[in-house]
N, C-alpha and C. Protein backbone atom coordinates (compact mmCIF):
# COMPACT_ATOMS: atom_id res chain seq x y z
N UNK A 1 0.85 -1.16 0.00
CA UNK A 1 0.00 0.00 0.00
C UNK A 1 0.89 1.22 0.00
N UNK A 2 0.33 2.23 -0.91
CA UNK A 2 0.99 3.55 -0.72
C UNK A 2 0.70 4.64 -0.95
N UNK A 3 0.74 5.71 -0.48
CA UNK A 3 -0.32 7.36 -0.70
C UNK A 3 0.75 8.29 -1.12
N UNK A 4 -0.12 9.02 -2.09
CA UNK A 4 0.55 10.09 -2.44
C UNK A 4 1.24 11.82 -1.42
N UNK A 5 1.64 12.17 -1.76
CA UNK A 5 2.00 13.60 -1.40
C UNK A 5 1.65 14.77 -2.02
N UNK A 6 1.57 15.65 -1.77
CA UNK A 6 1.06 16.50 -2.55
C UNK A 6 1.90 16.82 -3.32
N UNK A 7 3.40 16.55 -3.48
CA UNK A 7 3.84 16.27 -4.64
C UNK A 7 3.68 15.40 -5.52
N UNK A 8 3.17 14.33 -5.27
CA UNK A 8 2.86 13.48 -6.45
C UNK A 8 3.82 12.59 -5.86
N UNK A 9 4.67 12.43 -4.84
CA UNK A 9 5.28 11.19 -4.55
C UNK A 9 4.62 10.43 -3.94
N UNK A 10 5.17 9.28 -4.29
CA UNK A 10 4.26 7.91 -3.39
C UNK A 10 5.05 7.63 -2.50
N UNK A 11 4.77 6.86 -1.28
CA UNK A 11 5.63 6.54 -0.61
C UNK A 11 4.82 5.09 0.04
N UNK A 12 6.13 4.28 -0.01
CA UNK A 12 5.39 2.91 0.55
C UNK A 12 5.23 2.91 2.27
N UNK A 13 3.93 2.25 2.43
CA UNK A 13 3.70 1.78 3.58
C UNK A 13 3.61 0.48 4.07
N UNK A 14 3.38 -0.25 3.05
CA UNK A 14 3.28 -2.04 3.14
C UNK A 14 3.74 -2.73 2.04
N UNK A 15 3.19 -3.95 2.45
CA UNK A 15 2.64 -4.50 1.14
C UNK A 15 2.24 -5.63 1.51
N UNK A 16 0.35 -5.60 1.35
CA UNK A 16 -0.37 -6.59 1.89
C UNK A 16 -0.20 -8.27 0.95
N UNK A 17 -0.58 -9.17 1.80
CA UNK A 17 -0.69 -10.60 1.08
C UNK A 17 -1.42 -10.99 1.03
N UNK A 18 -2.72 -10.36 1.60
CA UNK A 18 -4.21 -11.27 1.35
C UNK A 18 -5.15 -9.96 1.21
N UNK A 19 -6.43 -10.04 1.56
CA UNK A 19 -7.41 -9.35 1.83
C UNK A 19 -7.70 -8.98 2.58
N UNK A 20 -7.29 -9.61 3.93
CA UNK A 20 -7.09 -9.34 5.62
C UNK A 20 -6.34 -8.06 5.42
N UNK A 21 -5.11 -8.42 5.00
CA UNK A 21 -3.81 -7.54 5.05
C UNK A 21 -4.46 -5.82 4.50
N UNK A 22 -4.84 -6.19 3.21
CA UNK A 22 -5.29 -4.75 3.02
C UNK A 22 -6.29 -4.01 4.04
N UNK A 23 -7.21 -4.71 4.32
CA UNK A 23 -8.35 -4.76 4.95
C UNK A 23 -7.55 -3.86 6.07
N UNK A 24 -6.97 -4.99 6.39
CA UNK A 24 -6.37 -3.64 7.85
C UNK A 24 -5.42 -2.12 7.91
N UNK A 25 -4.88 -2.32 6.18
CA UNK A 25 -4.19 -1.31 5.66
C UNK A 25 -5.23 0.06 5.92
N UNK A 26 -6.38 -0.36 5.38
CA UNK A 26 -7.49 0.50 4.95
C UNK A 26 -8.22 0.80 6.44
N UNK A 27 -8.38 0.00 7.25
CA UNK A 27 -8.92 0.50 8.60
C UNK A 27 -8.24 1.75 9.39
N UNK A 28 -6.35 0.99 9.37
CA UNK A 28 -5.43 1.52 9.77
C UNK A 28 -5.39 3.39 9.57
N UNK A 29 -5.68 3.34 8.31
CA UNK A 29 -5.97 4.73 7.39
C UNK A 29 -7.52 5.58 7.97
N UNK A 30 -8.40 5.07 8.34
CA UNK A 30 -9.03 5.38 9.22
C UNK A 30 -10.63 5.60 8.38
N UNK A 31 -10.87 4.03 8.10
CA UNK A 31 -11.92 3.46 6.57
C UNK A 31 -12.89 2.39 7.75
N UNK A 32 -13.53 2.82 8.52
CA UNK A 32 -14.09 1.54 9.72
C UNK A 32 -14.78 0.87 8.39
N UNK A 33 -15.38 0.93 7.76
CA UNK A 33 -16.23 0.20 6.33
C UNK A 33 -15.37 -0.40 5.61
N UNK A 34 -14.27 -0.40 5.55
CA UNK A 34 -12.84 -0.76 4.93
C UNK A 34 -13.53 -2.05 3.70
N UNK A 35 -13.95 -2.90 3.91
CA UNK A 35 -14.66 -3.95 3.00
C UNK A 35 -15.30 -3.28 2.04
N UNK A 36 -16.47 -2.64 2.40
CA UNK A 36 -16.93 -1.98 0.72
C UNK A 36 -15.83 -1.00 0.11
N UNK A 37 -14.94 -0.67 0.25
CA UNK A 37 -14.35 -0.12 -0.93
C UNK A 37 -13.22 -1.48 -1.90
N UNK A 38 -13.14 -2.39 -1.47
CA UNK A 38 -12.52 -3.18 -1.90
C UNK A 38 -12.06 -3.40 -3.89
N UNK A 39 -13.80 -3.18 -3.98
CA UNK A 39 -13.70 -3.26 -5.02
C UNK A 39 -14.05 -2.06 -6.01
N UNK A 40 -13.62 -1.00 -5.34
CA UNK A 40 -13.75 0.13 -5.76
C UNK A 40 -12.51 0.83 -6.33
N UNK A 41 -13.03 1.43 -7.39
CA UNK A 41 -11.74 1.94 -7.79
C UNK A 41 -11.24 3.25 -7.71
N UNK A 42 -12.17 3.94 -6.85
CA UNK A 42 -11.88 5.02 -6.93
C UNK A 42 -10.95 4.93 -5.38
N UNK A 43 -10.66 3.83 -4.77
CA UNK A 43 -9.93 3.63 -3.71
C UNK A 43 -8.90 2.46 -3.76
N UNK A 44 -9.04 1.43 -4.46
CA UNK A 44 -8.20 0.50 -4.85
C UNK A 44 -7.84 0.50 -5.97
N UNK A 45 -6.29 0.18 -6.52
CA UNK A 45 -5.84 0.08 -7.47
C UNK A 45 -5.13 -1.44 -7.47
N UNK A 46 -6.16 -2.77 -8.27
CA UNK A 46 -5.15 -3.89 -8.07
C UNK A 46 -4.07 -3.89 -8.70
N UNK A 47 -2.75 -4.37 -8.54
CA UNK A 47 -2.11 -4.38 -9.55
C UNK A 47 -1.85 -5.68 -10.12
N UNK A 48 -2.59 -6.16 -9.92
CA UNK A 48 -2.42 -7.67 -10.73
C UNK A 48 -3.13 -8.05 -11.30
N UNK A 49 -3.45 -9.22 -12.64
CA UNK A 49 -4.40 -9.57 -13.21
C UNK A 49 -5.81 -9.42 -13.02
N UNK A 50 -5.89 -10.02 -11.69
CA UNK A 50 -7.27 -10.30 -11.04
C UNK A 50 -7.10 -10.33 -9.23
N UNK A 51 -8.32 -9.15 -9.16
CA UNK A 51 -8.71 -8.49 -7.36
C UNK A 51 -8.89 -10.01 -7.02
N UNK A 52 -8.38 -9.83 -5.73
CA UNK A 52 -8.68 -10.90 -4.41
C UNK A 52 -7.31 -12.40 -4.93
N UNK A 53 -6.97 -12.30 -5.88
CA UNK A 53 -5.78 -13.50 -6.21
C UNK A 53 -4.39 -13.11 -5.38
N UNK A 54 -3.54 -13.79 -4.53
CA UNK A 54 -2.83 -13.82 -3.50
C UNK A 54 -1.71 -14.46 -3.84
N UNK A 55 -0.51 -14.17 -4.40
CA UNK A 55 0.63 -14.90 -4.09
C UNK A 55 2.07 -14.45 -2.83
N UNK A 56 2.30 -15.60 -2.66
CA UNK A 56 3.37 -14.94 -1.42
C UNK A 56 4.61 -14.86 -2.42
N UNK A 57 5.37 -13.26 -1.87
CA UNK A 57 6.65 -13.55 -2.32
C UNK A 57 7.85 -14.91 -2.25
């Protein structure tokens, strides 16, 4: 997970491995509903093929 600056930099904060993981990314951030935005895009960006698919490094 990572948020911008008002420069336009990102800066990392995680990097979740499941849905839990984000889940708590997004609470953490201060989202108590954290589940419905999941599949939202105006709040999630997956970067992989396909939302909710999990591999461990």
């Amino acid at each position: 997970m990572s948020v911008s600056d008002e420069q336009g930099h990102d800066t990392l904060l995680g990097i979740a491995y499941s849905d839990g993981d984000l889940l708590e990314f997004l609470r953490r951030a201060g989202l108590p509903d954290a589940d419905a935005v999941l599949d939202d895009p105006d709040w999630v960006t997956w970067e992989v093929e396909r939302p909710h698919e999990w591999t461990a490094p």
